[in-house]
Protein backbone atom coordinates (compact mmCIF):
# COMPACT_ATOMS: atom_id res chain seq x y z
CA UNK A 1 -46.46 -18.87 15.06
CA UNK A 2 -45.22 -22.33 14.53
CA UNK A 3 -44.30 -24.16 17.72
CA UNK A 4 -40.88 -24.91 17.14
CA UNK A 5 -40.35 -21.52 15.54
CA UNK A 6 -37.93 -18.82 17.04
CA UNK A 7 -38.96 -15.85 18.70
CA UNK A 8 -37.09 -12.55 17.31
CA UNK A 9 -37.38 -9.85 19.91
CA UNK A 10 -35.93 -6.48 20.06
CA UNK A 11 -34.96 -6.79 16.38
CA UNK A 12 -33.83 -3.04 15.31
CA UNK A 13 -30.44 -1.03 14.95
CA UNK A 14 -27.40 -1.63 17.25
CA UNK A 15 -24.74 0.44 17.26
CA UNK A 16 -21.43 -1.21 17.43
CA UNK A 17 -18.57 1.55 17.24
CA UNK A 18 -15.33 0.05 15.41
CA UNK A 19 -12.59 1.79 13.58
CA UNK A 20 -10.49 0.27 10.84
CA UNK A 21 -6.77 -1.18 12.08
CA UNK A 22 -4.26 -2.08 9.72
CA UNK A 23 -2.59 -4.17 11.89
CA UNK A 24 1.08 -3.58 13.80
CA UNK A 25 2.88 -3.59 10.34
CA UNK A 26 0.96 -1.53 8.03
CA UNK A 27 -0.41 1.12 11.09
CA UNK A 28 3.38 1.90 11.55
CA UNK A 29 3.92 1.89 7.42
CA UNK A 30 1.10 4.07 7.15
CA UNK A 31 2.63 6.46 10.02
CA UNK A 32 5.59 6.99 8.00
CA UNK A 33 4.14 7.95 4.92
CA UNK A 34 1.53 10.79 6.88
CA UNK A 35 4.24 12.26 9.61
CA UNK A 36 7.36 11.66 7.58
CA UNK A 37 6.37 11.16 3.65
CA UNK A 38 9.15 8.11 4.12
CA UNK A 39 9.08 4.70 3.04
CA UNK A 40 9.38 2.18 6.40
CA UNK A 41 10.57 -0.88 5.73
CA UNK A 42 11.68 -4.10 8.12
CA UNK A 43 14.98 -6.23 7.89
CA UNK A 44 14.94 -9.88 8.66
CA UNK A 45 17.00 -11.32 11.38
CA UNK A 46 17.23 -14.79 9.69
CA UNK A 47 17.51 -14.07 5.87
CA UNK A 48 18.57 -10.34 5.86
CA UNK A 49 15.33 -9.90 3.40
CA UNK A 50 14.15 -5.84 3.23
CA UNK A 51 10.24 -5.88 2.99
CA UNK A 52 8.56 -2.82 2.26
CA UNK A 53 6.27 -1.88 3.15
CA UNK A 54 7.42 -2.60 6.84
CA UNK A 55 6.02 -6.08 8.09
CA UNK A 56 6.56 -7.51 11.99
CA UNK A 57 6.92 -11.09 10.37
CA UNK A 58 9.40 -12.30 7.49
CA UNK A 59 7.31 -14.54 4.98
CA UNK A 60 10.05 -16.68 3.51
CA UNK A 61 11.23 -17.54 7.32
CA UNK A 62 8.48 -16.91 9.43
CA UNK A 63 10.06 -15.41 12.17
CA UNK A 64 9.91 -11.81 13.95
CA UNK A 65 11.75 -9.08 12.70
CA UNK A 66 12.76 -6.22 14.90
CA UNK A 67 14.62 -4.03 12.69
CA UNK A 68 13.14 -0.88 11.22
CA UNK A 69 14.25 1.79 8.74
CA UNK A 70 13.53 3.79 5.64
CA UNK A 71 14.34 3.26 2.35
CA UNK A 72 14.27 5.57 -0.41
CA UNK A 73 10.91 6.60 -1.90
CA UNK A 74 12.49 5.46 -5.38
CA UNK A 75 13.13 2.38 -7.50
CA UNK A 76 12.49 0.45 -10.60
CA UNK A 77 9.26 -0.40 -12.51
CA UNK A 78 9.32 -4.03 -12.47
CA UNK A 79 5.68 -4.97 -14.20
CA UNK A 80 2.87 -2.61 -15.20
CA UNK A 81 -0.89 -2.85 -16.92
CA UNK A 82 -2.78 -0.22 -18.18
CA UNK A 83 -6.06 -0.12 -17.25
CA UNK A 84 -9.48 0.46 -19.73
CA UNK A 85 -12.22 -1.31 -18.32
CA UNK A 86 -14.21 0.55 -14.85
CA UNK A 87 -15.30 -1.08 -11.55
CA UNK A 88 -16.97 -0.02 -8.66
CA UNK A 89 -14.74 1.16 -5.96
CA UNK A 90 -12.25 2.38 -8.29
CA UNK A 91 -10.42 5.77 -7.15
CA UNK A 92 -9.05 6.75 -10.69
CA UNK A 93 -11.15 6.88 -14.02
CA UNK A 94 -9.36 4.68 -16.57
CA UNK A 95 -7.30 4.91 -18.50
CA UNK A 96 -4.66 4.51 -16.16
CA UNK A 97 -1.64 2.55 -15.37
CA UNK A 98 -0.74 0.51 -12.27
CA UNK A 99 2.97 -0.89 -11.47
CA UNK A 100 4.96 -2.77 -9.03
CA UNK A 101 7.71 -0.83 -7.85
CA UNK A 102 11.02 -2.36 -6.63
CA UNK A 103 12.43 0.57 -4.10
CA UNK A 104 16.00 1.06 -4.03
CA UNK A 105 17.38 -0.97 -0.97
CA UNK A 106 14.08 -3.80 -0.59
CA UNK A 107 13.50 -6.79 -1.55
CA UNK A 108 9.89 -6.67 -2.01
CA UNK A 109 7.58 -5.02 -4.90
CA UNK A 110 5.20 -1.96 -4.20
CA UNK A 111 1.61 -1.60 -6.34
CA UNK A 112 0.87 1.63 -6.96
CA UNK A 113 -0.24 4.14 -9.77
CA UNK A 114 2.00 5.32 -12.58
CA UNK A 115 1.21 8.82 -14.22
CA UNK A 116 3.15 11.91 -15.29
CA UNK A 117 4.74 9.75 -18.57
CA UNK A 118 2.74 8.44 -21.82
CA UNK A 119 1.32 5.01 -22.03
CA UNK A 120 3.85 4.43 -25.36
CA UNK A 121 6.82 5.60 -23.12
CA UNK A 122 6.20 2.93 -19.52
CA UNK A 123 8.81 0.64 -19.28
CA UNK A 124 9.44 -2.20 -17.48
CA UNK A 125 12.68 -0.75 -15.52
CA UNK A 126 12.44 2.36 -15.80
CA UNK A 127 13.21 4.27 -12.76
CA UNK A 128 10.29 6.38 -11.13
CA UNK A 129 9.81 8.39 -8.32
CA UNK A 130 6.80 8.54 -5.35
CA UNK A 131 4.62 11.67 -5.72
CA UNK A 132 3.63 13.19 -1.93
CA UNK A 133 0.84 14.47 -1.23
CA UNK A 134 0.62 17.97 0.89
CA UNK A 135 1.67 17.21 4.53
CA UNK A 136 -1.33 18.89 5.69
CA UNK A 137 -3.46 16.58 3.48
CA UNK A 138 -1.83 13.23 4.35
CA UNK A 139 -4.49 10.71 6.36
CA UNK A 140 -2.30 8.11 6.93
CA UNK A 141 -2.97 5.94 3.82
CA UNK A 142 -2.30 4.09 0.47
CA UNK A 143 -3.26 7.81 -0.81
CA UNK A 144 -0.75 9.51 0.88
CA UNK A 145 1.42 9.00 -2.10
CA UNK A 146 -0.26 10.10 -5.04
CA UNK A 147 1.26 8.19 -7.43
CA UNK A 148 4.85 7.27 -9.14
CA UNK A 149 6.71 9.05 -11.66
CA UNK A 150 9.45 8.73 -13.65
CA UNK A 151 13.07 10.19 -12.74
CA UNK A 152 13.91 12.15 -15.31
């Protein structure tokens, strides 16, 4: 061993227990959607913007909202893609097609998928609809709501 070389001791496996957080906003979001299959979303004090999903700080005035409520689990299709091409990671085999969803009452967009309704027949505002999953089966994530579909 060089002389100005460090010495690596007890080099092995640690364990370091962790669990995921989502933060204030989203772990209260993500509450909603498992116990309640609802939509939370926060009202700003300053600018009376709706964000949802629900966040604990507005970001056009940076300042502390309070104020917490549903909003309905249906809106508008404001942009969508279809997707062709597969990367790792990805929960849905393509093709497939992804939106941003403008609930009724918010101010903000929601990504999510888009199925039930032909490629040839998407379009951009069209209304659509959130798909539950089973209560039983909710975990408290993005996955909780299947996907979007249109209102018929």
């Amino acid at each position: 061993m060089a002389e100005n070389e460090p010495v690596m001791e007890n080099l092995g496996r640690r364990l370091v227990p962790y669990h995921w957080s989502y933060g204030d906003s989203f772990t209260e979001f993500f509450k909603a959607t498992k116990e309640r299959g609802a939509i939370l979303a926060s009202r700003c004090p300053v600018c009376k913007g709706v964000m949802a999903p629900a966040v604990h700080m507005c970001g056009r005035c940076y300042c502390e909202v309070d104020e917490f409520f549903d909003v309905p689990d249906e809106g508008e299709l404001v942009a969508y893609t279809v997707v062709y091409l597969p990367f790792p990671g990805q929960p849905n085999e393509p093709p497939y097609c992804y939106g941003y969803i403008h609930f009724d009452g918010a101010d903000t967009m929601f990504p999510h998928m888009i199925k039930e309704v032909e490629f040839d027949d998407i379009q951009m505002g069209m209304r659509v609809k959130a798909v539950w999953e089973d209560p039983d089966k909710r975990k408290g994530d993005l996955f909780d709501i299947k996907h979007f579909k249109p209102i018929e």
